[in-house]
PDB file of N, CA and C in Angstrom:
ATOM      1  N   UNK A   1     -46.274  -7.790  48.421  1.00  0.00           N
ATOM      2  CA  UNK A   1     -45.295  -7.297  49.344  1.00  0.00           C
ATOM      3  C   UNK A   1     -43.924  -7.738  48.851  1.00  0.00           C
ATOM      4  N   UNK A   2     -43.263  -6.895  49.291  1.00  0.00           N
ATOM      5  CA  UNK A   2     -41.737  -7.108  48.400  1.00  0.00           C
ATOM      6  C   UNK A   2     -40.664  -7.007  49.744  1.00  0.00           C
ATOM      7  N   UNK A   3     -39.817  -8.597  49.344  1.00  0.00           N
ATOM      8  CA  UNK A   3     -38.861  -8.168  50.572  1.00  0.00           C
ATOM      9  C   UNK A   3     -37.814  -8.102  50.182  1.00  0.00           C
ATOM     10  N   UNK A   4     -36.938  -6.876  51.201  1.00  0.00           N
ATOM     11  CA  UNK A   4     -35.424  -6.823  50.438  1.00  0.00           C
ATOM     12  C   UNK A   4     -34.664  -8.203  50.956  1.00  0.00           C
ATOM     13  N   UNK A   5     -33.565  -8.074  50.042  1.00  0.00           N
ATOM     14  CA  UNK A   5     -32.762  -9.829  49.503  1.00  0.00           C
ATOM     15  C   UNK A   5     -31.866  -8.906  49.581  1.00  0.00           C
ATOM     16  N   UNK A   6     -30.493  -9.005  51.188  1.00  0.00           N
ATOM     17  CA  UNK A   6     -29.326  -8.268  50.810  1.00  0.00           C
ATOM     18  C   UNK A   6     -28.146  -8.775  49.889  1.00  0.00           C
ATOM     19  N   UNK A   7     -28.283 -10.303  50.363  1.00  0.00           N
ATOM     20  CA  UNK A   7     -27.672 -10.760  49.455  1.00  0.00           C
ATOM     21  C   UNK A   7     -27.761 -10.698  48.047  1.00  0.00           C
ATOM     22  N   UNK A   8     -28.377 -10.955  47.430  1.00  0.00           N
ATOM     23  CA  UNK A   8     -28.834 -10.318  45.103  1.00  0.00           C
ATOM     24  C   UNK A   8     -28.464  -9.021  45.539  1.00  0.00           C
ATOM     25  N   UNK A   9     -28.541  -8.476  45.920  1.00  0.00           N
ATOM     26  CA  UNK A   9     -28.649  -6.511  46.281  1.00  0.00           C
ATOM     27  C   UNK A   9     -26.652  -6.636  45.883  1.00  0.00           C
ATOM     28  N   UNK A  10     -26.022  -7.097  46.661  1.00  0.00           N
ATOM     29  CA  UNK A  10     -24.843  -7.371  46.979  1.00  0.00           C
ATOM     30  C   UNK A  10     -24.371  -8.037  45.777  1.00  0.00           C
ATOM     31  N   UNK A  11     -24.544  -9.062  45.140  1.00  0.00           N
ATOM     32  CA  UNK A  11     -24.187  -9.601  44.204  1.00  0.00           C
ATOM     33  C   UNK A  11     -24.353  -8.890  42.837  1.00  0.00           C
ATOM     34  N   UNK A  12     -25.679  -8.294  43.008  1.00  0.00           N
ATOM     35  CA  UNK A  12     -25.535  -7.393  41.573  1.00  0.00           C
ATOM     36  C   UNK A  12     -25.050  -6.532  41.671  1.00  0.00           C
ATOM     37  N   UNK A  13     -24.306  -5.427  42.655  1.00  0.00           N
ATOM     38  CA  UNK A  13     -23.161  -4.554  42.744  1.00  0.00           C
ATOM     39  C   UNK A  13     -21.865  -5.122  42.456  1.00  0.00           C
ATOM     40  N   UNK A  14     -21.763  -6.344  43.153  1.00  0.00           N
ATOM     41  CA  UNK A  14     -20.422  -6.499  42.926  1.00  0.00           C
ATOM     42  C   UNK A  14     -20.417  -7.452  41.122  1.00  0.00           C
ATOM     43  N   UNK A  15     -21.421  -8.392  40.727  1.00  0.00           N
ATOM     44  CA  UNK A  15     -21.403  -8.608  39.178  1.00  0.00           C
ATOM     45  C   UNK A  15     -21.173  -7.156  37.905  1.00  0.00           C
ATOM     46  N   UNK A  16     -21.806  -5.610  38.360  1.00  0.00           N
ATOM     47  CA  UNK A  16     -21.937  -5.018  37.833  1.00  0.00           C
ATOM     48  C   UNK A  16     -20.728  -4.318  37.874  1.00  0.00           C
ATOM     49  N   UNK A  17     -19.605  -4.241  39.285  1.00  0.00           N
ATOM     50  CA  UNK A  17     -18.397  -3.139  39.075  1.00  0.00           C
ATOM     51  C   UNK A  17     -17.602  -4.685  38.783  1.00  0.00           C
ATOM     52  N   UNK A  18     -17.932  -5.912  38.362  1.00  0.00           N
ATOM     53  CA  UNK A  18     -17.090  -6.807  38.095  1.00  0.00           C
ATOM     54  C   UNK A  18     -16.808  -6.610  36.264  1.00  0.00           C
ATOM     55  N   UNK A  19     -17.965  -6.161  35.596  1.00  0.00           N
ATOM     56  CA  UNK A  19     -18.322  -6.008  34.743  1.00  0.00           C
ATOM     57  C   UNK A  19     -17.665  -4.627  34.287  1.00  0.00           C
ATOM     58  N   UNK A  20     -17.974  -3.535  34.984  1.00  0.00           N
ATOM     59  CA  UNK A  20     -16.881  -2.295  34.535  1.00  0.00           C
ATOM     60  C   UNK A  20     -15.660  -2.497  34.416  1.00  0.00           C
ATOM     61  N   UNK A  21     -14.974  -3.602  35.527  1.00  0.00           N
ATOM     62  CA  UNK A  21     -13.823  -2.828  35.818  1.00  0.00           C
ATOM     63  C   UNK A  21     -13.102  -4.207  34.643  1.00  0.00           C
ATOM     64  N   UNK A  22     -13.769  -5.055  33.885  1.00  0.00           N
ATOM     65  CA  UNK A  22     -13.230  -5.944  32.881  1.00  0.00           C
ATOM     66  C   UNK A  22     -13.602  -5.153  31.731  1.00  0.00           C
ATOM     67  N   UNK A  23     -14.510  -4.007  31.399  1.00  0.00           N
ATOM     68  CA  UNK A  23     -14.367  -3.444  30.255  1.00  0.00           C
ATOM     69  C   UNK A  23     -14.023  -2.561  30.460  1.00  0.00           C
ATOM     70  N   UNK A  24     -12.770  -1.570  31.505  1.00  0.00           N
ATOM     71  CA  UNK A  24     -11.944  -1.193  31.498  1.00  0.00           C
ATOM     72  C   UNK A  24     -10.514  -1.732  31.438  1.00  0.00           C
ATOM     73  N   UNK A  25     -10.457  -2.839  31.712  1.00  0.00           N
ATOM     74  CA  UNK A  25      -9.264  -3.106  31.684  1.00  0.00           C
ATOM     75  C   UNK A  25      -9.134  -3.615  29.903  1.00  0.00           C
ATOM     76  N   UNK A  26      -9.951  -4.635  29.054  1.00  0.00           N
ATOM     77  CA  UNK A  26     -10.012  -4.331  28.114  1.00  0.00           C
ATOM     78  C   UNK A  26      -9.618  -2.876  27.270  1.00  0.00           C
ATOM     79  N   UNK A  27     -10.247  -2.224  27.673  1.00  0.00           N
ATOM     80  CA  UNK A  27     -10.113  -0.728  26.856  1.00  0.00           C
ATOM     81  C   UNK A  27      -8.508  -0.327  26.649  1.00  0.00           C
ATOM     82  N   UNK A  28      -8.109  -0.734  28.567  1.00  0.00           N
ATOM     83  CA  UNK A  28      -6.877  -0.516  28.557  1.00  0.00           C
ATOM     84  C   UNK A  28      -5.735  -1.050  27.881  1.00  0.00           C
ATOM     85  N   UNK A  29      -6.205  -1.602  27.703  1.00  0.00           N
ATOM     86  CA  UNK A  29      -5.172  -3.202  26.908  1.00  0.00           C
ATOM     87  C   UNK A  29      -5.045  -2.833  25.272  1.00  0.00           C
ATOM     88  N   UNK A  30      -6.325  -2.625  25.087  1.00  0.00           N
ATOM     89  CA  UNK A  30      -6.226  -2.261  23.206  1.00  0.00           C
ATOM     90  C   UNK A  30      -5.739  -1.330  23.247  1.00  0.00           C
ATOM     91  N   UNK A  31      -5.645  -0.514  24.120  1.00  0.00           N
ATOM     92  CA  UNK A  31      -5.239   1.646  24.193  1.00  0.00           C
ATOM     93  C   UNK A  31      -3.744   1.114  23.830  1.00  0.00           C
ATOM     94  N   UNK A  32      -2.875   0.072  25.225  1.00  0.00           N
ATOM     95  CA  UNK A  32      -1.848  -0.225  25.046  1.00  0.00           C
ATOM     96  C   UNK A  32      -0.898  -0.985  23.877  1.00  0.00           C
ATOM     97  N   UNK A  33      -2.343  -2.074  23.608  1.00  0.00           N
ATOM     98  CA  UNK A  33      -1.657  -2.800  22.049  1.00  0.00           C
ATOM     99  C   UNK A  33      -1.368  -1.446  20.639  1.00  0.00           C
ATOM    100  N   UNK A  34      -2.921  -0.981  20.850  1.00  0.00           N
ATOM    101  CA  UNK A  34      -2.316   0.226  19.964  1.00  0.00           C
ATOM    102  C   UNK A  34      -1.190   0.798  19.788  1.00  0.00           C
ATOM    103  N   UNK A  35      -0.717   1.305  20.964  1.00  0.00           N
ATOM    104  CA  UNK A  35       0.306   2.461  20.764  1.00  0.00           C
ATOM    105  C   UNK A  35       1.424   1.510  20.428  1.00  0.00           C
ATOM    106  N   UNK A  36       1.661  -0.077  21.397  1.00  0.00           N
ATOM    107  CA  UNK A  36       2.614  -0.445  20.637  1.00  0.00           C
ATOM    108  C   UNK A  36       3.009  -0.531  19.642  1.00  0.00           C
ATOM    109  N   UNK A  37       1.646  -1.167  18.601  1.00  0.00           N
ATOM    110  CA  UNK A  37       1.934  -1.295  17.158  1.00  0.00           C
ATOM    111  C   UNK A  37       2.191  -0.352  16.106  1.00  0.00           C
ATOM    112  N   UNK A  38       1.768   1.020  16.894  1.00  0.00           N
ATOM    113  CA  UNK A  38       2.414   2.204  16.033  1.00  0.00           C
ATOM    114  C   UNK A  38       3.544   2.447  16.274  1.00  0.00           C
ATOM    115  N   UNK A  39       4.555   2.436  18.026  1.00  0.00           N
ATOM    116  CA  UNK A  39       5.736   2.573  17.857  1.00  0.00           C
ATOM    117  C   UNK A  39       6.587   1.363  17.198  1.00  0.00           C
ATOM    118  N   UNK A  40       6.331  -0.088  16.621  1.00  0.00           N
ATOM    119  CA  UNK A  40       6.505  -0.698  15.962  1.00  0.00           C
ATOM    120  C   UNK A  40       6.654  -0.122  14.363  1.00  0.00           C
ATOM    121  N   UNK A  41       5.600  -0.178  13.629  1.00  0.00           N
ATOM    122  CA  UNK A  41       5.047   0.249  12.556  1.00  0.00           C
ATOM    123  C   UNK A  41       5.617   1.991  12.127  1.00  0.00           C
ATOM    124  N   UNK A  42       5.650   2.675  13.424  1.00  0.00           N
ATOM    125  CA  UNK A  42       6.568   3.797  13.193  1.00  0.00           C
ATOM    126  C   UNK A  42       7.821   3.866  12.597  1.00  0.00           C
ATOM    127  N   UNK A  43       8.443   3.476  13.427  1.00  0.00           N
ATOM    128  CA  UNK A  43       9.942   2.974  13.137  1.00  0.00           C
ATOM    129  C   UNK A  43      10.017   2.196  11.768  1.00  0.00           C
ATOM    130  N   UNK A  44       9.490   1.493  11.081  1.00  0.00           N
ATOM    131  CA  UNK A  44       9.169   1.063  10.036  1.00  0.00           C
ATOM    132  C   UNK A  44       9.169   2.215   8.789  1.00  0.00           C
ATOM    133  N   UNK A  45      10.425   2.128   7.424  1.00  0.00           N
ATOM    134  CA  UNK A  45       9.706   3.708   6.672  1.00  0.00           C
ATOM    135  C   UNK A  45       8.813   2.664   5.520  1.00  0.00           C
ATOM    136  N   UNK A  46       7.279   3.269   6.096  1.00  0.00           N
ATOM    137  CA  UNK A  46       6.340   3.306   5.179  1.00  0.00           C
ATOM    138  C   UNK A  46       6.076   3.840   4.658  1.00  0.00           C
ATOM    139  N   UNK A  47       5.226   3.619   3.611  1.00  0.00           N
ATOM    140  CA  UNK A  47       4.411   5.338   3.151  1.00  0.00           C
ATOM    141  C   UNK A  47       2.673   5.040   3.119  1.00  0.00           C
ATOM    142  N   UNK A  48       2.184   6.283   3.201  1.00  0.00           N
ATOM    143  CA  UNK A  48       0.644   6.553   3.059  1.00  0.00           C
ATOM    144  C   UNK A  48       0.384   6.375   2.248  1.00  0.00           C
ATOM    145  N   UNK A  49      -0.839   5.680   1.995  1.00  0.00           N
ATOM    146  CA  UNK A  49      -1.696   5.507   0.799  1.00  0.00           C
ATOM    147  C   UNK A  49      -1.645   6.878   0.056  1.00  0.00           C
ATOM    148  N   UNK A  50      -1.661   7.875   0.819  1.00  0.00           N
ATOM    149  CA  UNK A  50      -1.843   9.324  -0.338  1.00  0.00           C
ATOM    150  C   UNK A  50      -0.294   9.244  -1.294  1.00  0.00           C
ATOM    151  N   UNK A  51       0.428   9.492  -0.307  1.00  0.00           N
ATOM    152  CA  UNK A  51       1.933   9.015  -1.496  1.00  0.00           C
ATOM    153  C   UNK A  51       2.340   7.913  -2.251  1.00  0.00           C
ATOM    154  N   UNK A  52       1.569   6.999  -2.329  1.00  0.00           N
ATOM    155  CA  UNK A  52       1.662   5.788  -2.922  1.00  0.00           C
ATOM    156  C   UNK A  52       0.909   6.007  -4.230  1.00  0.00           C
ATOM    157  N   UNK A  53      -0.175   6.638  -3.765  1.00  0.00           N
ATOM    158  CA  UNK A  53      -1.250   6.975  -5.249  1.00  0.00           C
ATOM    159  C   UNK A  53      -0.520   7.773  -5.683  1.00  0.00           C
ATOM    160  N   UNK A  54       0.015   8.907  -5.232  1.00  0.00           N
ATOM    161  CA  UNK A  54       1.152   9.793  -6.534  1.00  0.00           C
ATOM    162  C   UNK A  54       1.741   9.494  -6.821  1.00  0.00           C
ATOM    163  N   UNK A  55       2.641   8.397  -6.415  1.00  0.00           N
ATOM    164  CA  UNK A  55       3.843   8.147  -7.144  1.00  0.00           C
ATOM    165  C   UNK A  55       3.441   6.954  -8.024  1.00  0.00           C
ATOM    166  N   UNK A  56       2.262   5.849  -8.272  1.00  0.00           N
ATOM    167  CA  UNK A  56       1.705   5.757  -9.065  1.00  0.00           C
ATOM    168  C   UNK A  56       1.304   6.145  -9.948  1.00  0.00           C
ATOM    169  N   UNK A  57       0.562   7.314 -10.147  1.00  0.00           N
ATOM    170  CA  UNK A  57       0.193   8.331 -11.122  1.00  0.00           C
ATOM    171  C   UNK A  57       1.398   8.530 -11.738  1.00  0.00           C
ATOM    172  N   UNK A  58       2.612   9.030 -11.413  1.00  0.00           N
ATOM    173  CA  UNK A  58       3.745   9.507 -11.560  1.00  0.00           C
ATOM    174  C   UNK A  58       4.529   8.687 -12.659  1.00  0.00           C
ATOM    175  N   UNK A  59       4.418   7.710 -12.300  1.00  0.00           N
ATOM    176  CA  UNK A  59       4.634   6.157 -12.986  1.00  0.00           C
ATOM    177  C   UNK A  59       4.070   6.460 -14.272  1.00  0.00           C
ATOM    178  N   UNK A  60       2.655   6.365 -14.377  1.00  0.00           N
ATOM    179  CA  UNK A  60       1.775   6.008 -14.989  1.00  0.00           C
ATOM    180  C   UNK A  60       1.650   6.504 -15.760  1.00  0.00           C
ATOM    181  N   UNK A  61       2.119   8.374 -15.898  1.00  0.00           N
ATOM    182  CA  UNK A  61       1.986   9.471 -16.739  1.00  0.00           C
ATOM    183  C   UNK A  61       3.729   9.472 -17.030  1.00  0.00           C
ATOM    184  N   UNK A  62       4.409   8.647 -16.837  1.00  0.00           N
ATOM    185  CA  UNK A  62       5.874   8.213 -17.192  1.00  0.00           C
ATOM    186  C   UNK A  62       5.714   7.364 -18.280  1.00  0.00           C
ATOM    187  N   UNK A  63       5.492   6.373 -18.016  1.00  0.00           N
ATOM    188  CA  UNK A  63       5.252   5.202 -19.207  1.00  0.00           C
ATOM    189  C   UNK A  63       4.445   6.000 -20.217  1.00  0.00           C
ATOM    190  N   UNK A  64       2.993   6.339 -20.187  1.00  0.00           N
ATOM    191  CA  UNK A  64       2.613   7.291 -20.963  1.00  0.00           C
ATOM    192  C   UNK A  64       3.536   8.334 -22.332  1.00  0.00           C
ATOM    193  N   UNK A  65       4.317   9.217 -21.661  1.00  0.00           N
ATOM    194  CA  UNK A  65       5.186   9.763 -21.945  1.00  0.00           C
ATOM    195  C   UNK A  65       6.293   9.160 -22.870  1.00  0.00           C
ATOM    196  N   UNK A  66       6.770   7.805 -22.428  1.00  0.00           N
ATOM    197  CA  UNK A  66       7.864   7.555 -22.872  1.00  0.00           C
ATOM    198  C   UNK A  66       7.213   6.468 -23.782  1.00  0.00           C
ATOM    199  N   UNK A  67       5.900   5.846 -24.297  1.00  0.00           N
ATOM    200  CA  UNK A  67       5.052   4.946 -25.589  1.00  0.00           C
ATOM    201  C   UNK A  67       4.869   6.764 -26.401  1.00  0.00           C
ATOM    202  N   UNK A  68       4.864   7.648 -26.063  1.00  0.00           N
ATOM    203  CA  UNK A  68       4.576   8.910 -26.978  1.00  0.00           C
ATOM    204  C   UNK A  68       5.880   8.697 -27.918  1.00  0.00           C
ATOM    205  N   UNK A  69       6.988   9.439 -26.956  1.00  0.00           N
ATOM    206  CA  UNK A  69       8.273   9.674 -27.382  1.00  0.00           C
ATOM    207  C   UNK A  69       8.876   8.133 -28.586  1.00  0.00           C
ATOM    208  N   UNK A  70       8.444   7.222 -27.649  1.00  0.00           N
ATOM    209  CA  UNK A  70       9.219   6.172 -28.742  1.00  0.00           C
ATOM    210  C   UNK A  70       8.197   6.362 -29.859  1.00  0.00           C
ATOM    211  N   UNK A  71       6.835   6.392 -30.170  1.00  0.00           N
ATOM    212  CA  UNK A  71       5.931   6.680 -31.514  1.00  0.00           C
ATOM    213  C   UNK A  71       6.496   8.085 -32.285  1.00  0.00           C
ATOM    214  N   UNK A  72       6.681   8.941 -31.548  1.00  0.00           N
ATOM    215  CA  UNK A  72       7.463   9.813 -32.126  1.00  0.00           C
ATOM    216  C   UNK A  72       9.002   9.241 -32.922  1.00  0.00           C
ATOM    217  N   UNK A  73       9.530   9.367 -32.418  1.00  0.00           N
ATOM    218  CA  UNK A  73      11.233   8.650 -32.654  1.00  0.00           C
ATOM    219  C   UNK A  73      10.966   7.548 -33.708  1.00  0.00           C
ATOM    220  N   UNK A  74       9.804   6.627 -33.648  1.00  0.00           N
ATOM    221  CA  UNK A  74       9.807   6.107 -34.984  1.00  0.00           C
ATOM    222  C   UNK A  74       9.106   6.876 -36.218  1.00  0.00           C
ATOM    223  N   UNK A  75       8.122   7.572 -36.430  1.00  0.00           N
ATOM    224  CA  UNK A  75       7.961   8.067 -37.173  1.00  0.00           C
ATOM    225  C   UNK A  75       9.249   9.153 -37.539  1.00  0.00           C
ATOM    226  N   UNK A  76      10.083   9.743 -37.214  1.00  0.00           N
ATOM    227  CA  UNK A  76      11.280  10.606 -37.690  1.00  0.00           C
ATOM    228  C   UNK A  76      12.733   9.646 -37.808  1.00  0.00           C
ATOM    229  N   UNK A  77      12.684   8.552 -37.659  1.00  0.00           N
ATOM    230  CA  UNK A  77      14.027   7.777 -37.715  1.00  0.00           C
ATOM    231  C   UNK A  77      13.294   6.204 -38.122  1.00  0.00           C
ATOM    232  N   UNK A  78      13.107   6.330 -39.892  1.00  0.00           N
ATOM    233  CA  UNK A  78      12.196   5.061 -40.156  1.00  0.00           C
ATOM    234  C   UNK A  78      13.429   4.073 -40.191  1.00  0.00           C
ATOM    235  N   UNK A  79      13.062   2.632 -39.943  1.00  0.00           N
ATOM    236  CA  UNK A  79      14.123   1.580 -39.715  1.00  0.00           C
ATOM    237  C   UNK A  79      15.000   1.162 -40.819  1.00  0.00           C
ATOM    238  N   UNK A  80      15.990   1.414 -40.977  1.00  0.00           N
ATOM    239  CA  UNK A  80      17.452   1.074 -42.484  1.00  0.00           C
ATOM    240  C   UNK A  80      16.644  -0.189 -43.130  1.00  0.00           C
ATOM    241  N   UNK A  81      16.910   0.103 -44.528  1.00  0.00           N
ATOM    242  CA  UNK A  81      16.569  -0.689 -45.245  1.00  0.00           C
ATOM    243  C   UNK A  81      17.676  -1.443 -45.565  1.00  0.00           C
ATOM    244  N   UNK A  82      17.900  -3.102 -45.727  1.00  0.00           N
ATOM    245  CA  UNK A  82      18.932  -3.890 -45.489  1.00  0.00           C
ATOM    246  C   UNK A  82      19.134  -3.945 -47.086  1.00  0.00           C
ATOM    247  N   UNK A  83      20.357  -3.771 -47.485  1.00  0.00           N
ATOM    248  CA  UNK A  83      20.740  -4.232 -48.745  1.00  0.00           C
ATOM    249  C   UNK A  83      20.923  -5.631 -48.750  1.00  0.00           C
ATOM    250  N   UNK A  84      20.390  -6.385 -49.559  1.00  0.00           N
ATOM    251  CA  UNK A  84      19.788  -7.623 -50.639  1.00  0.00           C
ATOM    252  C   UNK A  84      21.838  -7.898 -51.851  1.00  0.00           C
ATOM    253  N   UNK A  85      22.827  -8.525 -51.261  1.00  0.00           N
ATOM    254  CA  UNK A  85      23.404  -8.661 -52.174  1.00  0.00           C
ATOM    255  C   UNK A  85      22.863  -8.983 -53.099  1.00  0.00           C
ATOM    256  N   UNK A  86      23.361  -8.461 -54.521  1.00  0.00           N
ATOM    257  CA  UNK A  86      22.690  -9.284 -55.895  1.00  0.00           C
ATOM    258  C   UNK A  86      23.869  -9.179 -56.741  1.00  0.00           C
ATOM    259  N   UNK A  87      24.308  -9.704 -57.945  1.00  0.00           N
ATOM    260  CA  UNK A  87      25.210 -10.079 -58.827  1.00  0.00           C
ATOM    261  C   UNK A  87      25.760  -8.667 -59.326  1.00  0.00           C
ATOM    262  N   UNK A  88      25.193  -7.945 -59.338  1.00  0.00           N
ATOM    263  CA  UNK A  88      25.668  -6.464 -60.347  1.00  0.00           C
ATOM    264  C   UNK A  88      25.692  -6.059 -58.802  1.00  0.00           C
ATOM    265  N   UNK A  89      25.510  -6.053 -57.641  1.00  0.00           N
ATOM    266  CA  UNK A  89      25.946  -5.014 -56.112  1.00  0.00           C
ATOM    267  C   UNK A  89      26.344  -5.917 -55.392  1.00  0.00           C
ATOM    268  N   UNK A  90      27.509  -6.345 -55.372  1.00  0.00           N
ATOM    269  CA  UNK A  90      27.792  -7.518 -54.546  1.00  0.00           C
ATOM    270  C   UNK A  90      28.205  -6.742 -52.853  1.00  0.00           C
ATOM    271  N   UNK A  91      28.529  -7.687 -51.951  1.00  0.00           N
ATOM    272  CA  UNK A  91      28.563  -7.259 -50.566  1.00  0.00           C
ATOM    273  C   UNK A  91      30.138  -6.798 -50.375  1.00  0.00           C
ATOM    274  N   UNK A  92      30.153  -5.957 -49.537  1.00  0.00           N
ATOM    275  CA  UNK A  92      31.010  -4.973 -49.721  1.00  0.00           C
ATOM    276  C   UNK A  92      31.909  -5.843 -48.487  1.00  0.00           C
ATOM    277  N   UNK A  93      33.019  -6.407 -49.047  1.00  0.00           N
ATOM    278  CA  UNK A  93      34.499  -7.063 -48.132  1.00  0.00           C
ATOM    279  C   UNK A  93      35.577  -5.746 -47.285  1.00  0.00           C
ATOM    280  N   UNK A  94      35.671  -6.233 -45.783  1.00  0.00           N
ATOM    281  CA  UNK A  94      37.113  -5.054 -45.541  1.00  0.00           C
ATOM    282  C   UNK A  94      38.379  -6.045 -45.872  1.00  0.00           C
ATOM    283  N   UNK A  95      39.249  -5.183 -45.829  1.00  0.00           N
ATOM    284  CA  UNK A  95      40.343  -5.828 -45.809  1.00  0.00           C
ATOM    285  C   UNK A  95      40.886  -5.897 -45.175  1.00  0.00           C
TER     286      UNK A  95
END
């Protein structure tokens, strides 16, 4: 035989909307920290990881480019050969 207990009856209603209404207010709270930290972080000029990787690349195929060009530029402009005074070519004085 089973007897009703109004009291537990009562307590686990009110433990259980004690229990909702703290993981609503939670919910509410992160909803709110959120948005702050984006109108924070908004205002902030960042950039996206997607534009960060291109303009990396960008970089990257720059430097690229410009170890070509200087290998080029030395092979067509080889480095002056230094004249060696010697007794019969002596070094050339201004006046």
């Amino acid at each position: 035989m089973q007897t009703e207990n109004r009291f537990f009856e009562d307590f686990a209603k009110m433990a259980n909307g004690f229990a909702g209404t703290m993981a609503g207010m939670g919910r509410e709270a992160e909803a709110g920290l959120r948005e702050k930290m984006k109108g924070l972080m908004g205002g902030m000029d960042f950039v996206g990881r997607e534009e960060f990787e291109a303009v990396k690349q960008m970089a990257a195929a720059a430097r690229d480019e410009v170890d070509a060009l200087k290998a080029e530029l030395a092979k067509l402009k080889p480095a002056p050969e230094i004249a060696m005074p010697t007794p019969d070519n002596p070094p050339e004085t201004q006046p």
